[in-house]
PDB file of N, CA and C in Angstrom:
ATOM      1  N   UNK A   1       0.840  -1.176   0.000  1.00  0.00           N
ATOM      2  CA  UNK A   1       0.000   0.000   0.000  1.00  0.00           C
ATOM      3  C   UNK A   1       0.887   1.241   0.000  1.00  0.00           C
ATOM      4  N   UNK A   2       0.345   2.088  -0.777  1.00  0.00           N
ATOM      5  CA  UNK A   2       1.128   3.187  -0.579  1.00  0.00           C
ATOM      6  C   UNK A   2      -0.199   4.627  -0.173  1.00  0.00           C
ATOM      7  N   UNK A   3       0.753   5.711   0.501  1.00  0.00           N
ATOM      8  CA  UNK A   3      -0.370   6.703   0.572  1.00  0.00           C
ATOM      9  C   UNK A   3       0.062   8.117   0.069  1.00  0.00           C
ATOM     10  N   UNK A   4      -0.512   8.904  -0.252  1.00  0.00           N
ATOM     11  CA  UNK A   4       0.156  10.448  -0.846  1.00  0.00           C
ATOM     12  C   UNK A   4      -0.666  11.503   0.111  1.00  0.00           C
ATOM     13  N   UNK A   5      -0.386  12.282   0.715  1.00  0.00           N
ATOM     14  CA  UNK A   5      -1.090  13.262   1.396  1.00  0.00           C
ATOM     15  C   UNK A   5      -0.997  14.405   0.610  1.00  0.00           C
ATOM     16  N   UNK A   6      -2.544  14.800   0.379  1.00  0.00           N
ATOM     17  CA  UNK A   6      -2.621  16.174  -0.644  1.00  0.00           C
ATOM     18  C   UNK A   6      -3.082  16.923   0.048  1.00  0.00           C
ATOM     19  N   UNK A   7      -2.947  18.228   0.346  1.00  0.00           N
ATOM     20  CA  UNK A   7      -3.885  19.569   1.109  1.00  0.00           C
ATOM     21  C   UNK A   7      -4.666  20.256  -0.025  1.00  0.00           C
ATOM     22  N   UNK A   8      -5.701  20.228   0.056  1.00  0.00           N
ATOM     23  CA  UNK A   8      -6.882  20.781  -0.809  1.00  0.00           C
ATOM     24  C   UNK A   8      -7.690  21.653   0.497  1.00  0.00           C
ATOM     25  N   UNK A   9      -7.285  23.037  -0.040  1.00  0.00           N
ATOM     26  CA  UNK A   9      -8.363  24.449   0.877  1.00  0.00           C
ATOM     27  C   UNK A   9      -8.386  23.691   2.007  1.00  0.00           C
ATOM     28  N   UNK A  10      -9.457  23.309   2.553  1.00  0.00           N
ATOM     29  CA  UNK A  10     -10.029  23.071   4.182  1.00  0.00           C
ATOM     30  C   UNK A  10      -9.806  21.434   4.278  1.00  0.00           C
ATOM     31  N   UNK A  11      -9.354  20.589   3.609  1.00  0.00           N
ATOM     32  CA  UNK A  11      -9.041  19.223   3.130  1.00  0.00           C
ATOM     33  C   UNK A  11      -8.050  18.527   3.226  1.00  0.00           C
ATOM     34  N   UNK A  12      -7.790  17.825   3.944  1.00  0.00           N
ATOM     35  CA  UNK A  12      -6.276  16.855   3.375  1.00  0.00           C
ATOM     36  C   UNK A  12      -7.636  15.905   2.740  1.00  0.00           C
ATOM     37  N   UNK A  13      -6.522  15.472   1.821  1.00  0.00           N
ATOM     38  CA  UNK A  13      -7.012  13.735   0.959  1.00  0.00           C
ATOM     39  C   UNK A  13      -5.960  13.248   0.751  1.00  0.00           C
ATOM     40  N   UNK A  14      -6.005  11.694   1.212  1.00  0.00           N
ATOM     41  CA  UNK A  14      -5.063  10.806   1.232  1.00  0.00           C
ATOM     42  C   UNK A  14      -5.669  10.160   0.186  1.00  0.00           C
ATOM     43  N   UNK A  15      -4.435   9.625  -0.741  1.00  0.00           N
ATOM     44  CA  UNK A  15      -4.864   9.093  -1.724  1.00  0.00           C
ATOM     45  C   UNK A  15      -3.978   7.635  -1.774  1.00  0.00           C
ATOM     46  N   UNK A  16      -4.853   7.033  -1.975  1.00  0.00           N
ATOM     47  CA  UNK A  16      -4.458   5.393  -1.337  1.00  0.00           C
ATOM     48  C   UNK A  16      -4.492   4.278  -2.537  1.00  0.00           C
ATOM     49  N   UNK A  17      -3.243   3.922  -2.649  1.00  0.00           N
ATOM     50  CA  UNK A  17      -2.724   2.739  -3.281  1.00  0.00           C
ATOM     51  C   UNK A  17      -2.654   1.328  -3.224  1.00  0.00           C
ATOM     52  N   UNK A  18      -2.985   0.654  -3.719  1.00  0.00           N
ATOM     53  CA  UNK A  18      -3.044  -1.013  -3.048  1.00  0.00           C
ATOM     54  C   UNK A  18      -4.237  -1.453  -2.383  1.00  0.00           C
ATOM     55  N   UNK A  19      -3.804  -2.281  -1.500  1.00  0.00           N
ATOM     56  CA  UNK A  19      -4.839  -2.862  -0.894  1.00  0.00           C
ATOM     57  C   UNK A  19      -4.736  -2.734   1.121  1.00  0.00           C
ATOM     58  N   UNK A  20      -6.020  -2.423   1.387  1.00  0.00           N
ATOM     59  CA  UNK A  20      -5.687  -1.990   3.163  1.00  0.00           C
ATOM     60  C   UNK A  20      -6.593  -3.430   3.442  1.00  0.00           C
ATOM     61  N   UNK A  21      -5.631  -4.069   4.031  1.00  0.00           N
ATOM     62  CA  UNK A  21      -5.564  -5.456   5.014  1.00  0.00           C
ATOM     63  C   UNK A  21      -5.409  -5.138   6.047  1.00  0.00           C
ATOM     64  N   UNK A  22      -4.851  -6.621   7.149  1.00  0.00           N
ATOM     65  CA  UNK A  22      -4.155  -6.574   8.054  1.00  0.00           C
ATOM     66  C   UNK A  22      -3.057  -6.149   8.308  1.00  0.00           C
ATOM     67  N   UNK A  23      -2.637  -6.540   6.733  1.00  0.00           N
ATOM     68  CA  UNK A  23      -1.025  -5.974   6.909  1.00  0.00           C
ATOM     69  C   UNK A  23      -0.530  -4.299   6.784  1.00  0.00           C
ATOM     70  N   UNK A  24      -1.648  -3.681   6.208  1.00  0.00           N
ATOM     71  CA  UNK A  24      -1.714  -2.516   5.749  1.00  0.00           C
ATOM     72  C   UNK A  24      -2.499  -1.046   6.590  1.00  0.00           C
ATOM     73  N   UNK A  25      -3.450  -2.057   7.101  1.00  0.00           N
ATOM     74  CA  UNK A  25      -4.206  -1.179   7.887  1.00  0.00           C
ATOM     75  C   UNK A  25      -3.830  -0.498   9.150  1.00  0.00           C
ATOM     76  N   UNK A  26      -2.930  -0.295   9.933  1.00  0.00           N
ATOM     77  CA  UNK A  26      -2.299   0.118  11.067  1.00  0.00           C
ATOM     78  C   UNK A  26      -1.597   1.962  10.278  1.00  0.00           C
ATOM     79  N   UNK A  27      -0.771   1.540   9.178  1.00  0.00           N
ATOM     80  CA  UNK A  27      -0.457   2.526   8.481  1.00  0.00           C
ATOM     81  C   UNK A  27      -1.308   3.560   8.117  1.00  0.00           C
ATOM     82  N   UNK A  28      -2.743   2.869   7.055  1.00  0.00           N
ATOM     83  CA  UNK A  28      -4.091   3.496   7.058  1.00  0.00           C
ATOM     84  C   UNK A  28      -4.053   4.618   7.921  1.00  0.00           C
ATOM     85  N   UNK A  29      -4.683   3.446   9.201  1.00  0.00           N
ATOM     86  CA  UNK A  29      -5.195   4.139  10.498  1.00  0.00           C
ATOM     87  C   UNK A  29      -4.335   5.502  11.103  1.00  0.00           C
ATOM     88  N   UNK A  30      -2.907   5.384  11.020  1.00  0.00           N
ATOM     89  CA  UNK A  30      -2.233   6.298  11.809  1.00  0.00           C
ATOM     90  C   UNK A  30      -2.051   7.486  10.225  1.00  0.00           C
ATOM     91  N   UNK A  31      -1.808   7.222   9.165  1.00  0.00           N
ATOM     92  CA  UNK A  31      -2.144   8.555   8.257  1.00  0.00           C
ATOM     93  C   UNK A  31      -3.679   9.325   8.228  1.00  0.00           C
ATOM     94  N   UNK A  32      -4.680   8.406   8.402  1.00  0.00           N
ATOM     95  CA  UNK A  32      -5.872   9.207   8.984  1.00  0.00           C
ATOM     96  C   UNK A  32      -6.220   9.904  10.091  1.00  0.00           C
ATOM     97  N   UNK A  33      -5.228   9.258  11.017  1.00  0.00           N
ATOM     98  CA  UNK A  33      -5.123   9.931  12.422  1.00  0.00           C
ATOM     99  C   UNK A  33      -4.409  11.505  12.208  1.00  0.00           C
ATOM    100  N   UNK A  34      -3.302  11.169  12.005  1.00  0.00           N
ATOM    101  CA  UNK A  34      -1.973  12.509  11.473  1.00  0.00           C
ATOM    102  C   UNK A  34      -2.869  13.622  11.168  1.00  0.00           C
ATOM    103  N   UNK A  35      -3.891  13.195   9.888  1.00  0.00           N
ATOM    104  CA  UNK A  35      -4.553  14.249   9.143  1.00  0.00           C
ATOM    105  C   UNK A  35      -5.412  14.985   9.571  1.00  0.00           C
ATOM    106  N   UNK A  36      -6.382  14.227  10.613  1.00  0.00           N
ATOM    107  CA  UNK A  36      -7.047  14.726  11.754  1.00  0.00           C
ATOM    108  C   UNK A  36      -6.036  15.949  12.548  1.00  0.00           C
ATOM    109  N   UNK A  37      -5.330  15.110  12.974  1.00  0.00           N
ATOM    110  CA  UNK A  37      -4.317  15.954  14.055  1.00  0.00           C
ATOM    111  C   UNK A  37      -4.180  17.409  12.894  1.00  0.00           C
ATOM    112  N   UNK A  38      -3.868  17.880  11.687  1.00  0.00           N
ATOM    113  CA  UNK A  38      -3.837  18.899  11.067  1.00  0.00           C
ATOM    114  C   UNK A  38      -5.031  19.708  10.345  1.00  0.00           C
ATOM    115  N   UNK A  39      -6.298  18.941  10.266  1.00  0.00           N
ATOM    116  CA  UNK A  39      -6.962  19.116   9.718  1.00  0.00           C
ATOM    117  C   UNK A  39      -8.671  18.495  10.373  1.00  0.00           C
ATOM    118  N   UNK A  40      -9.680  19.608  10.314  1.00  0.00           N
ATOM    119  CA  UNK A  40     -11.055  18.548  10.696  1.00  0.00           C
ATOM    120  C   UNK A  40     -11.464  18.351   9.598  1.00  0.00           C
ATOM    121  N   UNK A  41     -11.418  18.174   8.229  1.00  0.00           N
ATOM    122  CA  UNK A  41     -11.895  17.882   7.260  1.00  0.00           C
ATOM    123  C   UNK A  41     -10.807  16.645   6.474  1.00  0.00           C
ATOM    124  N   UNK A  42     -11.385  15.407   6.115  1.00  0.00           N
ATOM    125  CA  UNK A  42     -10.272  14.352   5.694  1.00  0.00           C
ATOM    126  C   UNK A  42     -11.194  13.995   4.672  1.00  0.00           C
ATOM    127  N   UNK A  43     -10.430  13.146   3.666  1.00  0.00           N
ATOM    128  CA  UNK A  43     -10.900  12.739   2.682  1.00  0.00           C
ATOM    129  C   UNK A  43      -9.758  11.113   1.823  1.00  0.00           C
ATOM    130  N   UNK A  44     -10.229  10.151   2.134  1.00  0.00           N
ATOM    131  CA  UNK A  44      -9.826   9.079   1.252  1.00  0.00           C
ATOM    132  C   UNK A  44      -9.566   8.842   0.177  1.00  0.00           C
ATOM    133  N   UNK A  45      -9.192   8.841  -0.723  1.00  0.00           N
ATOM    134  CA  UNK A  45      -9.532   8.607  -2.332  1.00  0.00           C
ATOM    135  C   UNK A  45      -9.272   7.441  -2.688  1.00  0.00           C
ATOM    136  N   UNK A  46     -10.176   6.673  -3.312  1.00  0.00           N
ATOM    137  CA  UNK A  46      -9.468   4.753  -2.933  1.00  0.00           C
ATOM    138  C   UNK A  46      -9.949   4.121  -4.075  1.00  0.00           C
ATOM    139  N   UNK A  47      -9.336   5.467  -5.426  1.00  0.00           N
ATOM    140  CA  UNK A  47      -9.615   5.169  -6.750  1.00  0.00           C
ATOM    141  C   UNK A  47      -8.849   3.738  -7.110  1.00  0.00           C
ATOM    142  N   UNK A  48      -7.473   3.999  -6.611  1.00  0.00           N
ATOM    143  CA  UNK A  48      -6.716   2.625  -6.773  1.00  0.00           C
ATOM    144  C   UNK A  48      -6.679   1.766  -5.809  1.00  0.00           C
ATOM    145  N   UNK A  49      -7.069   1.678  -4.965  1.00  0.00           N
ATOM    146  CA  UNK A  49      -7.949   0.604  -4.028  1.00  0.00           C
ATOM    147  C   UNK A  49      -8.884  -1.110  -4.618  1.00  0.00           C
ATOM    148  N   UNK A  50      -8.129  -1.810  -4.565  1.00  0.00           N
ATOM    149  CA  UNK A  50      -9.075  -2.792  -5.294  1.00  0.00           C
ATOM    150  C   UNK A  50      -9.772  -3.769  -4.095  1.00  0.00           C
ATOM    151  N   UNK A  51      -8.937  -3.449  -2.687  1.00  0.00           N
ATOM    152  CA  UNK A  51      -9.387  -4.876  -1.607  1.00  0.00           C
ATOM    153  C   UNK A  51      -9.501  -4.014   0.003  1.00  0.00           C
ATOM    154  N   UNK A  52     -10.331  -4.024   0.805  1.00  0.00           N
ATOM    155  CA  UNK A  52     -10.679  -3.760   2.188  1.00  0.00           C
ATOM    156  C   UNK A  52     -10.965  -4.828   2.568  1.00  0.00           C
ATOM    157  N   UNK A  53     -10.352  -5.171   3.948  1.00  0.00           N
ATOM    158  CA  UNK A  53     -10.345  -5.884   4.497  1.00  0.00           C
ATOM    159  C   UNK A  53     -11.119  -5.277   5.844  1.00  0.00           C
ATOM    160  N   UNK A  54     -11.944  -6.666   7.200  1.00  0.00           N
ATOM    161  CA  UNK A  54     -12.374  -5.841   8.029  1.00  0.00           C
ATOM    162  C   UNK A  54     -11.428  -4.810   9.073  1.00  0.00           C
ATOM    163  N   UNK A  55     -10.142  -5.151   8.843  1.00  0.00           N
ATOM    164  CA  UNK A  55      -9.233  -4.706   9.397  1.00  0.00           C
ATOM    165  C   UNK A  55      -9.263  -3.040   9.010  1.00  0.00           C
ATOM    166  N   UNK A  56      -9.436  -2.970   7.794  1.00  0.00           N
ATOM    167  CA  UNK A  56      -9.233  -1.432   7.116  1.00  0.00           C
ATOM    168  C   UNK A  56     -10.825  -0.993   7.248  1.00  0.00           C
ATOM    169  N   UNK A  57     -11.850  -1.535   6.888  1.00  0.00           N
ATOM    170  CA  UNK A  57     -13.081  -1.218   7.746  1.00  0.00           C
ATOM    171  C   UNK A  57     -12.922  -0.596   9.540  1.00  0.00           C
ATOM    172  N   UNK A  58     -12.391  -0.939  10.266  1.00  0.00           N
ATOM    173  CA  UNK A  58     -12.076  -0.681  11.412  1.00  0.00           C
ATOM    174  C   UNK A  58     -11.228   0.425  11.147  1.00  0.00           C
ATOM    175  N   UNK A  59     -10.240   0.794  10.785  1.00  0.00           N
ATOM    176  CA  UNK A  59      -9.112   2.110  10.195  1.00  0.00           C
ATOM    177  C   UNK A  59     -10.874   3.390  10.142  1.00  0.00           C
ATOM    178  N   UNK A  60     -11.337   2.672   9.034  1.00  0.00           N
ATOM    179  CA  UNK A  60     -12.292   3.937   8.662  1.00  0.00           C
ATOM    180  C   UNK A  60     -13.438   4.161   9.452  1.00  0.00           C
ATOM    181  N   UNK A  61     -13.939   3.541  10.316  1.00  0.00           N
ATOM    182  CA  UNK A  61     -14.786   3.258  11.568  1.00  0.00           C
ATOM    183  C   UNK A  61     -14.358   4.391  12.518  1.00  0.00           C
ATOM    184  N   UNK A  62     -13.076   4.131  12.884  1.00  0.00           N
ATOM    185  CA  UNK A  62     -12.243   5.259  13.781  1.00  0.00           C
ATOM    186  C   UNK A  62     -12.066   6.614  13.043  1.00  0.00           C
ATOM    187  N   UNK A  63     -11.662   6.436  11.745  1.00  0.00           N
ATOM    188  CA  UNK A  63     -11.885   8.011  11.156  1.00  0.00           C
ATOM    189  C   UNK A  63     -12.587   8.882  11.060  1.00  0.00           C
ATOM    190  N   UNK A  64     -13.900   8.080  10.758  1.00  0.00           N
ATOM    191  CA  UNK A  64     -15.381   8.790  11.244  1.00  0.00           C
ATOM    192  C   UNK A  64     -15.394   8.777  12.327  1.00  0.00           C
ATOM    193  N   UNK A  65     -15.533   8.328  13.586  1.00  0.00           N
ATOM    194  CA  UNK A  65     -15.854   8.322  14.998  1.00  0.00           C
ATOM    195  C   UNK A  65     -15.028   9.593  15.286  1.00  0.00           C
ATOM    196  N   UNK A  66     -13.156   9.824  14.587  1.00  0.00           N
ATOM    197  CA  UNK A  66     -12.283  10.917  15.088  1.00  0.00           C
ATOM    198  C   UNK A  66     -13.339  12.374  14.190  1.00  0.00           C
ATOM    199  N   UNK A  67     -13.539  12.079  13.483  1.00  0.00           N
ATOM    200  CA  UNK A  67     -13.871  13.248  12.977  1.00  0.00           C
ATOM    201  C   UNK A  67     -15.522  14.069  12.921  1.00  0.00           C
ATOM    202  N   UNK A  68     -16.230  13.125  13.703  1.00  0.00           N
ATOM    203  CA  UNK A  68     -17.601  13.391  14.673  1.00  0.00           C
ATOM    204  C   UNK A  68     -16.854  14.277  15.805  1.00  0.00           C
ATOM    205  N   UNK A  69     -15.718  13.556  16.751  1.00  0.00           N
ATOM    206  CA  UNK A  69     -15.525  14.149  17.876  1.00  0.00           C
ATOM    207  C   UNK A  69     -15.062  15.273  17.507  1.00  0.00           C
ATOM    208  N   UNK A  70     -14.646  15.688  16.528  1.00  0.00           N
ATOM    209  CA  UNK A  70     -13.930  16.931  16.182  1.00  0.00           C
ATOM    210  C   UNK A  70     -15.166  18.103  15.117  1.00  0.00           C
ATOM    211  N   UNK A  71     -16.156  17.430  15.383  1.00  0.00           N
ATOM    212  CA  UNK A  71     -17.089  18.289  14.424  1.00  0.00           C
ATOM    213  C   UNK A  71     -16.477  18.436  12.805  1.00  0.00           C
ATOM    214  N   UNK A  72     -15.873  17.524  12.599  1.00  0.00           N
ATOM    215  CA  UNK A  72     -15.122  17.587  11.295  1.00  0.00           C
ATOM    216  C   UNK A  72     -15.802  16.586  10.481  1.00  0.00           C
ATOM    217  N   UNK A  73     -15.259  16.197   9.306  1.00  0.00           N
ATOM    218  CA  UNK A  73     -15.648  14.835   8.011  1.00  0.00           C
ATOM    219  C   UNK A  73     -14.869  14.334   7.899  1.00  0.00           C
ATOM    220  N   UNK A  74     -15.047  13.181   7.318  1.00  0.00           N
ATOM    221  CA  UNK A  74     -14.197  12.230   6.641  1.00  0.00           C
ATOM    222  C   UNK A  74     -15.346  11.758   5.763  1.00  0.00           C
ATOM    223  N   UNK A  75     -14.685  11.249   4.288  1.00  0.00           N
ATOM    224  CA  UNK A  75     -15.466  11.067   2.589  1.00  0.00           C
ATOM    225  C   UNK A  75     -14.657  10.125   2.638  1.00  0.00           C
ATOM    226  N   UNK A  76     -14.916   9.164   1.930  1.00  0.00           N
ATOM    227  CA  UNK A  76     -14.479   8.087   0.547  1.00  0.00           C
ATOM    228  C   UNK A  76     -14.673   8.907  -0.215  1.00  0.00           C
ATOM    229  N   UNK A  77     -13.491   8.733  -0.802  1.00  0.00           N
ATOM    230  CA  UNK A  77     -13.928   9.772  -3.014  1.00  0.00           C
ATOM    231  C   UNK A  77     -13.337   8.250  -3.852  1.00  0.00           C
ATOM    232  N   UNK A  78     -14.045   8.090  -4.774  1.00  0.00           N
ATOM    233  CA  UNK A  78     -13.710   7.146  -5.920  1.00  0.00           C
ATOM    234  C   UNK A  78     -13.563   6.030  -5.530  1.00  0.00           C
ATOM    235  N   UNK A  79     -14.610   5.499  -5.012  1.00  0.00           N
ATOM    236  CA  UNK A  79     -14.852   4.397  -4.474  1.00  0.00           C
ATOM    237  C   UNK A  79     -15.181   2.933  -5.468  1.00  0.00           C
ATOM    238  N   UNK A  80     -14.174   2.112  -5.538  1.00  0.00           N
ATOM    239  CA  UNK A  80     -14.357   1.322  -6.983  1.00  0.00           C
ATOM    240  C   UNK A  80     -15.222  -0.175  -6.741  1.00  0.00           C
ATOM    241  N   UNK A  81     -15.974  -1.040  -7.676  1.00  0.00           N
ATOM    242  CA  UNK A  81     -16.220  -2.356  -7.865  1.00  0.00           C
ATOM    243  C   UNK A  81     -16.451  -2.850  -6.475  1.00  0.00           C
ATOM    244  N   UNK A  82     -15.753  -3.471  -5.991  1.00  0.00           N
ATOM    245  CA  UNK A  82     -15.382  -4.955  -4.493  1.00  0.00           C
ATOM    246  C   UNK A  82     -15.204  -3.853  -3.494  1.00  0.00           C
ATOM    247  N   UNK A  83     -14.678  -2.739  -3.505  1.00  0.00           N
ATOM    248  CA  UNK A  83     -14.585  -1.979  -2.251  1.00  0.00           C
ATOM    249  C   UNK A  83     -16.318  -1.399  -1.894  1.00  0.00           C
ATOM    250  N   UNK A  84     -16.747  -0.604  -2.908  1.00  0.00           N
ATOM    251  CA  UNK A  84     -17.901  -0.508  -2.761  1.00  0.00           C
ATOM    252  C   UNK A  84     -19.067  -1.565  -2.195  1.00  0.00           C
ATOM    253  N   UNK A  85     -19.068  -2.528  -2.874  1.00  0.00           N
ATOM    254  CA  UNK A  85     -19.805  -3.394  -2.290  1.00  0.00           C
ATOM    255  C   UNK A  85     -19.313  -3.823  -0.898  1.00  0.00           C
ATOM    256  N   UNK A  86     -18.074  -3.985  -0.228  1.00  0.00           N
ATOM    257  CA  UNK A  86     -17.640  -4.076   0.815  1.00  0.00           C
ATOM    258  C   UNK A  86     -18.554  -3.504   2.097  1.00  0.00           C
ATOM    259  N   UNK A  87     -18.239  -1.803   1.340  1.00  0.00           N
ATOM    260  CA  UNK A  87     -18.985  -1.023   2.190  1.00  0.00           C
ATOM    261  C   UNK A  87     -20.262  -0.676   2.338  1.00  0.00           C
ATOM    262  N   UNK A  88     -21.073  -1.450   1.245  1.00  0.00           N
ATOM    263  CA  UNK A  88     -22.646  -1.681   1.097  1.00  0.00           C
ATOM    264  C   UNK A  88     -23.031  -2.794   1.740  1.00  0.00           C
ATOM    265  N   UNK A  89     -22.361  -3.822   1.640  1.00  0.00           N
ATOM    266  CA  UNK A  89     -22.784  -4.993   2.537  1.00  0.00           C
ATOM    267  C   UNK A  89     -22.675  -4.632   3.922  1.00  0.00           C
ATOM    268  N   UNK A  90     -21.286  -4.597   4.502  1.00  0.00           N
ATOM    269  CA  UNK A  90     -21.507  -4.132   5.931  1.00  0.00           C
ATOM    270  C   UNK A  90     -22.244  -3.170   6.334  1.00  0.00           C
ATOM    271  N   UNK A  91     -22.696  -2.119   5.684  1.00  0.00           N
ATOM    272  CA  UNK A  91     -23.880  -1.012   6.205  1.00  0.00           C
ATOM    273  C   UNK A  91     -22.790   0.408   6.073  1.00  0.00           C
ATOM    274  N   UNK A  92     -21.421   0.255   6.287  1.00  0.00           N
ATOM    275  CA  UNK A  92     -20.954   1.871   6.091  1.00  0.00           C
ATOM    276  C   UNK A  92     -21.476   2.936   5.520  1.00  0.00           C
ATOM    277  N   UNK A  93     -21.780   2.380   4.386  1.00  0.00           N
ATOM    278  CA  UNK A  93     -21.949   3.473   2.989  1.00  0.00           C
ATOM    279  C   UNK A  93     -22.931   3.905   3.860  1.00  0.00           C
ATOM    280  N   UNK A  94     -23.981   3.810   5.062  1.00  0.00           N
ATOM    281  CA  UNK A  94     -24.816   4.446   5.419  1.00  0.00           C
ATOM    282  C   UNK A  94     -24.374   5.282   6.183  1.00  0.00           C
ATOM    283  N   UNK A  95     -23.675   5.256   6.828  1.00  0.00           N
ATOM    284  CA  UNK A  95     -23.362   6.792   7.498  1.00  0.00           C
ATOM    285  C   UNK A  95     -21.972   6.981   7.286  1.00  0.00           C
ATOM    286  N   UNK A  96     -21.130   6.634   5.908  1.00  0.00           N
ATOM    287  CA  UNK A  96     -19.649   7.474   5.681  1.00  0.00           C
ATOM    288  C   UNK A  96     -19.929   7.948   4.279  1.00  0.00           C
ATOM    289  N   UNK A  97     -19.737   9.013   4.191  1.00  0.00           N
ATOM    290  CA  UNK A  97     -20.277   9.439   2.953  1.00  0.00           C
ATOM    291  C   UNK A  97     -19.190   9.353   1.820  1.00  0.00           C
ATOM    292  N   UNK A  98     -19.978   9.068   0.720  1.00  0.00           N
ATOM    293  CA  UNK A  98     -19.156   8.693  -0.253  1.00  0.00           C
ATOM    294  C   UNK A  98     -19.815   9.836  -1.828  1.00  0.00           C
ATOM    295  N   UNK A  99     -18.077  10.291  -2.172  1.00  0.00           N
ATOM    296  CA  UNK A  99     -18.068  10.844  -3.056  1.00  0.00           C
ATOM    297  C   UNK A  99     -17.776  10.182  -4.735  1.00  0.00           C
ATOM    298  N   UNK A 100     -18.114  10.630  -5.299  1.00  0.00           N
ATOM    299  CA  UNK A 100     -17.915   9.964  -6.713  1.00  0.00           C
ATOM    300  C   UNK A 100     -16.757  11.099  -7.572  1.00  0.00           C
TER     301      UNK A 100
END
């Protein structure tokens, strides 16, 4: 997995490479954290994203939960195929909002 941190106006977006597993998701979690720590507005982009695991479900669970406590957001943007459905089956897509 790889990640790129972009600052857009009131925004960081991390833009995320590979796949967030077990093995991957700790990294996730602490670049979503970071971004918080600089920013109440976050944003995912997980155009090149092909696999979530519940491990990285949990990463984004906490991102939203950090960014409620902070009166801030967190988005999915470009949410593809198997990830999407990921997050339709488990129920996310209902309260993490997702951008196209």
């Amino acid at each position: 997995m790889r990640i790129e941190t972009v600052k857009e106006e009131n925004r960081i977006i991390l833009k995320v490479e590979g796949r967030i597993d077990t093995n991957t998701s700790k990294e996730f979690q602490s670049e979503l954290l970071l971004a918080f720590q600089k920013q109440n507005e976050v944003a995912a982009d997980l155009k090149d994203v092909d696999y979530v695991s519940s491990a990285g479900l949990r990463a984004m669970l906490i991102a939203y939960k950090t960014a409620e406590s902070k009166k801030g957001s967190f988005i999915l943007r470009n949410v593809q195929g198997a990830v999407r459905e990921v997050l339709n089956m488990s129920g996310f897509s209902k309260f993490i909002q997702i951008e196209d």
